[in-house]
Protein backbone atom coordinates (compact mmCIF):
# COMPACT_ATOMS: atom_id res chain seq x y z
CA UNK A 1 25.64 3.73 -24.34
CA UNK A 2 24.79 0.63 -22.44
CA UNK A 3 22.56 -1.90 -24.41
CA UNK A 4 19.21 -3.51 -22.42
CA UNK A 5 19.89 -7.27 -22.92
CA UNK A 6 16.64 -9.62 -22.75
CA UNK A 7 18.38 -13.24 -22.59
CA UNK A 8 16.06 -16.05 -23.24
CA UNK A 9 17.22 -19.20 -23.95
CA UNK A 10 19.87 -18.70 -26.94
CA UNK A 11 18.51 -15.67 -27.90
CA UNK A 12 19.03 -12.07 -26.91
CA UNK A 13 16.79 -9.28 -27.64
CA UNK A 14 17.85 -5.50 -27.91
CA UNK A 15 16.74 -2.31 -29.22
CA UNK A 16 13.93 -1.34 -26.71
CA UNK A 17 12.48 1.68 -27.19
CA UNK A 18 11.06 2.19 -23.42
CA UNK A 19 12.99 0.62 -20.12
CA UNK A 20 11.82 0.47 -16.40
CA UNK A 21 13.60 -1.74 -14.18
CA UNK A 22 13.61 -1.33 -10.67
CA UNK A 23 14.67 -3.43 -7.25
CA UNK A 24 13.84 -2.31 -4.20
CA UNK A 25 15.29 -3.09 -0.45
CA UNK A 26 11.83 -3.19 0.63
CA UNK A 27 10.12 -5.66 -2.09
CA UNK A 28 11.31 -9.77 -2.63
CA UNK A 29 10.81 -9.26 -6.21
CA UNK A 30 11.89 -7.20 -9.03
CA UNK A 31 9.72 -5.98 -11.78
CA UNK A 32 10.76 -5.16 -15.04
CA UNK A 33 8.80 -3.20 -18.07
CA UNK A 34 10.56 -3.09 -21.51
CA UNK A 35 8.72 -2.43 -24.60
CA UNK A 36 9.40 -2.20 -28.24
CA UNK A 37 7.69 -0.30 -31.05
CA UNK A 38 7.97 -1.37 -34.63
CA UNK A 39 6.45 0.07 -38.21
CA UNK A 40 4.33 -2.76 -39.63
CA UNK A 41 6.88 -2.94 -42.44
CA UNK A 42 9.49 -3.55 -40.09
CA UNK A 43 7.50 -5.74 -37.62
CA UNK A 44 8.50 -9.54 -36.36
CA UNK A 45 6.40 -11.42 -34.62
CA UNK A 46 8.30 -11.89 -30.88
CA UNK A 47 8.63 -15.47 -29.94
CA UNK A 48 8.38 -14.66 -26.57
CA UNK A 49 6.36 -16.27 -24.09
CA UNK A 50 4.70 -16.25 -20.44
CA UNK A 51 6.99 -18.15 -18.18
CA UNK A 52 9.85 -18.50 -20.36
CA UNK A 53 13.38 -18.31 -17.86
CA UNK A 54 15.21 -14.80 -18.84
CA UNK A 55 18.06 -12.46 -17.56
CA UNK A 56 18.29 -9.01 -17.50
CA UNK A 57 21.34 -6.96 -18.89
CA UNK A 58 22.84 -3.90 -18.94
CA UNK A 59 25.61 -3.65 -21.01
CA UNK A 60 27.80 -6.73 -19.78
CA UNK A 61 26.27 -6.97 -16.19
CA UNK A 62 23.41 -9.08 -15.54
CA UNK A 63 21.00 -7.04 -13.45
CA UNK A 64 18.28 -9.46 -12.81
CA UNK A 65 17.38 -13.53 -13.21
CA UNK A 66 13.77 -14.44 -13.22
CA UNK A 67 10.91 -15.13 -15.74
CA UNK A 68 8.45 -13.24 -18.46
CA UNK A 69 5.42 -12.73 -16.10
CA UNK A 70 2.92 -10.88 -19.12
CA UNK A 71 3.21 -9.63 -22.25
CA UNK A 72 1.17 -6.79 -23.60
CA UNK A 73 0.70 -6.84 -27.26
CA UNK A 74 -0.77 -4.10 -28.75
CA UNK A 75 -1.20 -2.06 -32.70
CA UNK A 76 -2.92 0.61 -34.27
CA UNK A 77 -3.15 1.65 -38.17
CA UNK A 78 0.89 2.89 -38.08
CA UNK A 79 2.94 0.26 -35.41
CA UNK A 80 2.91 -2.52 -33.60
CA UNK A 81 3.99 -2.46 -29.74
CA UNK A 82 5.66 -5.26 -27.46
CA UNK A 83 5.51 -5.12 -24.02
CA UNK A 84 7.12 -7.25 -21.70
CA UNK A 85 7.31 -7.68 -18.14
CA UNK A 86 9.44 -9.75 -16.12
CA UNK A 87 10.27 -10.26 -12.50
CA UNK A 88 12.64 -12.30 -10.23
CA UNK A 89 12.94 -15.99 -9.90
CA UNK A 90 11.52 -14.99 -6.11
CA UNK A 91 7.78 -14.57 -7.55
CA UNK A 92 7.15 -17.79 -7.21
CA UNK A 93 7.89 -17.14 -3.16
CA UNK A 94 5.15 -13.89 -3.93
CA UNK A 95 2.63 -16.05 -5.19
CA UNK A 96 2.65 -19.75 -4.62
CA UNK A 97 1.69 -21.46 -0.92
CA UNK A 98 3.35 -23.42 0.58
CA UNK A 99 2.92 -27.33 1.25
CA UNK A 100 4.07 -29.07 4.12
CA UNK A 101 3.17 -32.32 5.75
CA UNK A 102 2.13 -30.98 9.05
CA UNK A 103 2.61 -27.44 8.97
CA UNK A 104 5.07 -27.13 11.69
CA UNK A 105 8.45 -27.00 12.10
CA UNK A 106 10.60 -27.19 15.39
CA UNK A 107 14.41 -25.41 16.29
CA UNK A 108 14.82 -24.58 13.19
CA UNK A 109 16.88 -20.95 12.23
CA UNK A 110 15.64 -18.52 9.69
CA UNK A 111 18.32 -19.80 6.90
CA UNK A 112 17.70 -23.25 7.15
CA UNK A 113 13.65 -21.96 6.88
CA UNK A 114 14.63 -19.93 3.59
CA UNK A 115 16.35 -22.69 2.31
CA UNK A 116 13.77 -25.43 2.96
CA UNK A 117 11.01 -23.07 1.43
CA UNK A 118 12.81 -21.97 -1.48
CA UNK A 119 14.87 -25.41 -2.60
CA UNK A 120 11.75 -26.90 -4.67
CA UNK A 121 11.60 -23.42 -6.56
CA UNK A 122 15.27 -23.60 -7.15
CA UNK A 123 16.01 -19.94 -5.98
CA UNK A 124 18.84 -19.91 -3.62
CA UNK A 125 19.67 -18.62 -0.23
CA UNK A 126 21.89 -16.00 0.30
CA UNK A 127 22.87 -14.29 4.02
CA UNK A 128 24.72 -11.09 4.59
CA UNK A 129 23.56 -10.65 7.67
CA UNK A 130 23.24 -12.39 11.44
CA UNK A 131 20.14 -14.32 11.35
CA UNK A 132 19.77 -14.27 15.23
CA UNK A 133 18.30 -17.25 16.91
CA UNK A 134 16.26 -20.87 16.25
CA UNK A 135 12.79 -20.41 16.12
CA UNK A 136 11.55 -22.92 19.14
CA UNK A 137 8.02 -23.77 17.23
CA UNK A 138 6.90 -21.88 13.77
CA UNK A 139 3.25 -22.77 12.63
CA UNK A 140 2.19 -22.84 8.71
CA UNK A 141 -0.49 -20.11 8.37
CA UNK A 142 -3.28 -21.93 5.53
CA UNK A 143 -2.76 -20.73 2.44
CA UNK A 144 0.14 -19.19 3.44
CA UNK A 145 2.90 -18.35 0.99
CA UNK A 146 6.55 -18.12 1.15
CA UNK A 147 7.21 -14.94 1.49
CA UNK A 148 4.10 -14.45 3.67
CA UNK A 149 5.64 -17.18 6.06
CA UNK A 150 9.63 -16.02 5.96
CA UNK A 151 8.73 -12.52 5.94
CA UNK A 152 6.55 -12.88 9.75
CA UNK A 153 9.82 -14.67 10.67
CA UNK A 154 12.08 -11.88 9.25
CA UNK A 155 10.46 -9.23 11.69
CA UNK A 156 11.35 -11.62 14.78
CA UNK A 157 15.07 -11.34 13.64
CA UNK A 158 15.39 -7.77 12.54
CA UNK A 159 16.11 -9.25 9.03
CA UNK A 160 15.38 -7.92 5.46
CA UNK A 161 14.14 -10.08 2.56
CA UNK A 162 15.23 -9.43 -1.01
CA UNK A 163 16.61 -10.72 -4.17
CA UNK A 164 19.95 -10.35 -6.05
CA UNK A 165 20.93 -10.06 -9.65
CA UNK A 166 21.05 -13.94 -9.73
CA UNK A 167 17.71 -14.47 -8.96
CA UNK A 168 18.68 -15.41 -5.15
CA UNK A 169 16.64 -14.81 -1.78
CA UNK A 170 18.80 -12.70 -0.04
CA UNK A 171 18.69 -12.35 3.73
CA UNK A 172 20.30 -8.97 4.74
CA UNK A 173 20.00 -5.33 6.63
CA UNK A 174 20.46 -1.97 6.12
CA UNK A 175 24.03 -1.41 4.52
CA UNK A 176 27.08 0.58 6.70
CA UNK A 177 28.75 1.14 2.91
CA UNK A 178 28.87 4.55 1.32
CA UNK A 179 29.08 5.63 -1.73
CA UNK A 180 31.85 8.20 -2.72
CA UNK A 181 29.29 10.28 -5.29
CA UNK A 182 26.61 12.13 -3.46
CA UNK A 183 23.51 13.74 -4.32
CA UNK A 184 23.27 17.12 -4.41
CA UNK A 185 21.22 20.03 -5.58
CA UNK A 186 22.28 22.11 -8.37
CA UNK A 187 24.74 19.43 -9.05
CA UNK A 188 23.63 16.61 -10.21
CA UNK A 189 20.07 15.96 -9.34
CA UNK A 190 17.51 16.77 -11.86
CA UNK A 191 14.39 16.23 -9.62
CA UNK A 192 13.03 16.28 -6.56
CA UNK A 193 9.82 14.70 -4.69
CA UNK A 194 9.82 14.06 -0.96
CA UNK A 195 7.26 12.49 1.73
CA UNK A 196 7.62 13.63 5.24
CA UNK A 197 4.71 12.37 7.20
CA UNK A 198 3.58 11.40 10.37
CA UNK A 199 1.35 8.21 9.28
CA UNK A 200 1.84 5.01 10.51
CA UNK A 201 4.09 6.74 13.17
CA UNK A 202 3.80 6.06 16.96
CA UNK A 203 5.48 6.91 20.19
CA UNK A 204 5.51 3.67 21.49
CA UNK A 205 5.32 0.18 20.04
CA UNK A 206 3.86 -2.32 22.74
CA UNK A 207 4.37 -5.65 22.01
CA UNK A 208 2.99 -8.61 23.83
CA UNK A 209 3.38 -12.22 23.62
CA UNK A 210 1.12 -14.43 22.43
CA UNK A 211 0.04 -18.35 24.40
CA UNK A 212 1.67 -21.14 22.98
CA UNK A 213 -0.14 -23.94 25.24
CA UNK A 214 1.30 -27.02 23.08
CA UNK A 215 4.93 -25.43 24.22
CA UNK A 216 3.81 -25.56 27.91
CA UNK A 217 2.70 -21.79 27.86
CA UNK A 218 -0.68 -21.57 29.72
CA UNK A 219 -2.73 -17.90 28.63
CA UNK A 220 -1.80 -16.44 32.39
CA UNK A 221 1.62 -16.84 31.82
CA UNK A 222 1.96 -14.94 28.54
CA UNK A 223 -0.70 -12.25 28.48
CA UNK A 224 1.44 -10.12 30.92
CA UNK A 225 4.33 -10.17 29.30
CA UNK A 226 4.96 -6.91 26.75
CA UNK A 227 7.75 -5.04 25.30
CA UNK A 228 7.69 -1.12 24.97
CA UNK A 229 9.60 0.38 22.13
CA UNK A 230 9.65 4.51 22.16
CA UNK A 231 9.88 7.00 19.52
CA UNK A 232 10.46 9.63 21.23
CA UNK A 233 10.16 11.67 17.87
CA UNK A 234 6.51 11.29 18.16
CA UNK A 235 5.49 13.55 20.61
CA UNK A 236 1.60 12.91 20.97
CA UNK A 237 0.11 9.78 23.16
CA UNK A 238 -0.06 7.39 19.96
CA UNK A 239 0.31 3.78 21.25
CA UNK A 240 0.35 0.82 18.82
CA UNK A 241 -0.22 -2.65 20.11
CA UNK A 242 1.39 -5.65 18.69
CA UNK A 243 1.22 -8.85 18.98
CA UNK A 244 4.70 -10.89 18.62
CA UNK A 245 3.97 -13.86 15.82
CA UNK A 246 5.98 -16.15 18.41
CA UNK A 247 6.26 -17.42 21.69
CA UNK A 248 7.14 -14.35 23.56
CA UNK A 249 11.02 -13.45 24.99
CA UNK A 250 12.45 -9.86 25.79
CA UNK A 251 14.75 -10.53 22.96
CA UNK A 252 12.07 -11.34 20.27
CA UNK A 253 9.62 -8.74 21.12
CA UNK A 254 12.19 -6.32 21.50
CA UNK A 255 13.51 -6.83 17.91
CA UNK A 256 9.49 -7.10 16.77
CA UNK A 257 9.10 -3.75 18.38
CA UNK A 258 12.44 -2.17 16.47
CA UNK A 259 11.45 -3.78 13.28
CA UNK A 260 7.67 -1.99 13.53
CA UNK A 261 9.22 1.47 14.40
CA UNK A 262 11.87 1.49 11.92
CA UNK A 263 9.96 0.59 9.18
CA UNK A 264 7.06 3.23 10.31
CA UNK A 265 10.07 5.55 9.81
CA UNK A 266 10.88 4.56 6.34
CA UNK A 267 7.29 4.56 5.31
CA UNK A 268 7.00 8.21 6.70
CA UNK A 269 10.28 10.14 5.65
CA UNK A 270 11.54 9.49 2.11
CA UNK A 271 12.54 11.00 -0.80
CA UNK A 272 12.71 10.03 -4.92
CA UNK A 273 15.56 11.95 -6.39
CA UNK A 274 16.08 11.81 -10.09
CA UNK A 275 19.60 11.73 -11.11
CA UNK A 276 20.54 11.77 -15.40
CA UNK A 277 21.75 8.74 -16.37
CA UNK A 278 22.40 4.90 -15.56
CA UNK A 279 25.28 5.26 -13.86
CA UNK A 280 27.52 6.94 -11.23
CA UNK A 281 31.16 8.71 -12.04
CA UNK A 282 32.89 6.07 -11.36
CA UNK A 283 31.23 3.82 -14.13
CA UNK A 284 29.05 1.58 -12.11
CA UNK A 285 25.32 1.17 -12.02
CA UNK A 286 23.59 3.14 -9.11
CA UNK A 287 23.33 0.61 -6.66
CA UNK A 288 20.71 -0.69 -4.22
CA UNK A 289 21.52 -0.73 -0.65
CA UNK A 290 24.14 1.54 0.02
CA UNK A 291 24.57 4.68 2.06
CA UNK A 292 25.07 8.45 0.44
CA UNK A 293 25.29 11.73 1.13
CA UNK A 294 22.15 14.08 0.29
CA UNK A 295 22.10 17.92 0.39
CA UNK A 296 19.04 19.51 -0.92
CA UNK A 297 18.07 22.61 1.03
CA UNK A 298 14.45 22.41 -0.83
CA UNK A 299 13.47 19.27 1.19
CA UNK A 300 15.72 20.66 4.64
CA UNK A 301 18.06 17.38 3.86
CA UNK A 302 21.81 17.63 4.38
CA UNK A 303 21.88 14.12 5.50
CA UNK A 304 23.24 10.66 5.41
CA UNK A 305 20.53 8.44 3.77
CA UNK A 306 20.11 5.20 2.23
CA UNK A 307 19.32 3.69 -1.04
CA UNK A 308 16.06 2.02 -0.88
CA UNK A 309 15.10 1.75 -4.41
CA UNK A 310 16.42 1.81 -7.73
CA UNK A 311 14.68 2.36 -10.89
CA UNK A 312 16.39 2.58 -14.15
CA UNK A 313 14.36 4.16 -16.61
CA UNK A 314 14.89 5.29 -20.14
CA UNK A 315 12.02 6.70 -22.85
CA UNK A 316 12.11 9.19 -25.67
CA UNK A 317 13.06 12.12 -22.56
CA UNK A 318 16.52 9.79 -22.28
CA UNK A 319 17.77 7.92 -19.60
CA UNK A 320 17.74 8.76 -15.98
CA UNK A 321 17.88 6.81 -12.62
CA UNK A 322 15.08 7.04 -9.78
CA UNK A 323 16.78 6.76 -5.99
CA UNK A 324 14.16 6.41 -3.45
CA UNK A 325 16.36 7.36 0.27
CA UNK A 326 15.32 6.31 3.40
CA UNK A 327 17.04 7.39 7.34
CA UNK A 328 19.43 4.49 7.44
CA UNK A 329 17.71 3.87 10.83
CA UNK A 330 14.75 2.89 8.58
CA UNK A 331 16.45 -0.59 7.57
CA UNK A 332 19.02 -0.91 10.61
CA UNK A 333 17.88 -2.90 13.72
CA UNK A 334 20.94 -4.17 15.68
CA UNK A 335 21.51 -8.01 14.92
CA UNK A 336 22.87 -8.70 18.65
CA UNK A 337 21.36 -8.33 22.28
CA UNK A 338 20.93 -4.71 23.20
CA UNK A 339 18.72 -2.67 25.17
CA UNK A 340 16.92 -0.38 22.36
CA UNK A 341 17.34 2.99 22.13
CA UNK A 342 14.53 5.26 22.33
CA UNK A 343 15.67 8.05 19.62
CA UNK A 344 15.97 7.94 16.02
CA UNK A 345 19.08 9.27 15.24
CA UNK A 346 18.53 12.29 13.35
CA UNK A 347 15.14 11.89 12.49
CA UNK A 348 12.72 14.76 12.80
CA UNK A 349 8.96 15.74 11.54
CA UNK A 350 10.48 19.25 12.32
């Protein structure tokens, strides 16, 4: 069985008791809980501290690259417990603002952004995806951090932010690979729990423009100007107005629009499937970001969906994996110029 690995500095700690690792498609930063619970004859103190740099292993593959964000220490009259929790290098993005000279930057593309924003926390940038466009003017929010600030640009480019096993700021979208296992009831998944809603759901997404008057935009000239994404899934009057974070174009709002109404979908159709063990038949780790095939008649599913979340968890029940699957159409918005389509794919409240 695969060992957890806690690697800090030249040493490496094993023997955990209780694991819970997850990374998410959704979330710029992993968190990871791993705790250890010793007799007091047995005990050593853990010289393990707040802040300290530390990698993540499972067996011989490093599955994260960040820091040791808290430790819970905690005894009673039989044992003594250690609990540690650690996230990605890409907390500091989370959590810290950002400082520039005067708050504005102009022509600039979303990777050069990312890198500029992450370079002084030494994360680096990595793109699997088309970025889309220069920004013409982007204005520091105060306080702002640097998530806060790439993730408003993200939505104008149909682009998702997350972090890889390196401890990188990856810039990506929803994945077109599949995986050859699927999940499937009576097979192989142990349990079930799914969320169809119609929350946060609309039938169309209107998004307007916002004046820019320093870029020669006068209010008259912008305030007309809107974008109407449909979901024709939705089939109540529920209109949701938005307001584009940059100087308006067809293109821009468009993409907004997409971003708001596949996301909406991902928020409202989902489901956690529990699978036994770490890894897949083939031998790797369950993976984040990929595309599989789901048949549970319980939850009226007998299709395609996508790997959201991952969450590796192992306690005195053993170890199992947590999937989270999302409607690919959830994390896909189409990188080039297109005219949007109205449908979801699929996709039904029933």
């Amino acid at each position: 069985m695969d060992k957890v690995t806690l690697s800090i500095g030249n040493r490496q700690w094993q023997g955990w008791q209780s694991v819970n690792i997850t990374r998410s498609l959704g979330a710029v930063t992993g968190e990871y809980r791993i705790s250890l619970t010793q007799k007091w004859r047995d005990a050593e103190r853990l010289p393990i501290k707040e802040g300290m740099a530390v990698k993540v292993i499972i067996g011989n593959e490093v599955l994260a690259t960040g820091y040791v964000a808290e430790r819970l220490p905690s005894y009673d009259g039989k044992s003594i417990n250690y609990e540690i929790t650690c996230r990605d290098k890409t907390k500091d993005l989370v959590e810290s603002s950002v400082l520039h000279a005067s708050g504005e930057w102009k022509d600039i593309n979303l990777q050069a952004m990312a890198k500029e924003i992450c370079a002084p926390y030494g994360i680096g940038v990595v793109v699997e995806t088309d970025i889309g466009a220069a920004f013409t003017t982007i204005r520091l929010e105060q306080g702002e951090s640097g998530f806060e600030l790439l993730e408003r640009l993200s939505r104008q480019r149909g682009v998702l932010l997350t972090s890889d096993a390196n401890g990188n700021l990856v810039l990506t979208r929803g994945s077109k690979s599949k995986l050859a296992t699927r999940l499937e009831l009576g097979k192989n998944i142990l349990a079930a729990r799914g969320r169809f809603s119609e929350d946060s759901r609309f039938n169309q997404y209107i998004v307007k423009g916002v004046a820019d008057a320093l870029d020669g935009w006068e209010p008259s000239q912008v305030s007309g100007n809107q974008v109407v994404i449909k979901d024709n899934l939705v089939q109540r009057y529920r209109p949701k107005i938005i307001i584009t974070e940059e100087v308006f174009t067809a293109e821009g709002a468009s993409r907004r629009g997409q971003w708001q109404r596949q996301r909406a979908i991902g928020q409202s159709f989902s489901s956690e499937i529990t699978v036994q063990g770490w890894r897949m038949p083939d031998g790797q780790l369950w993976p984040l970001n990929r595309r599989v095939d789901v048949v549970c008649p319980i939850q009226e599913l007998n299709h395609e969906m996508l790997i959201s979340t991952v969450t590796f968890i192992e306690d005195d029940n053993g170890r199992v994996t947590v999937l989270n699957v999302v409607p690919p159409e959830a994390m896909d918005i189409p990188p080039e110029k297109a005219k949007p389509k109205d449908d979801t794919g699929w996709l039904s409240l029933g």
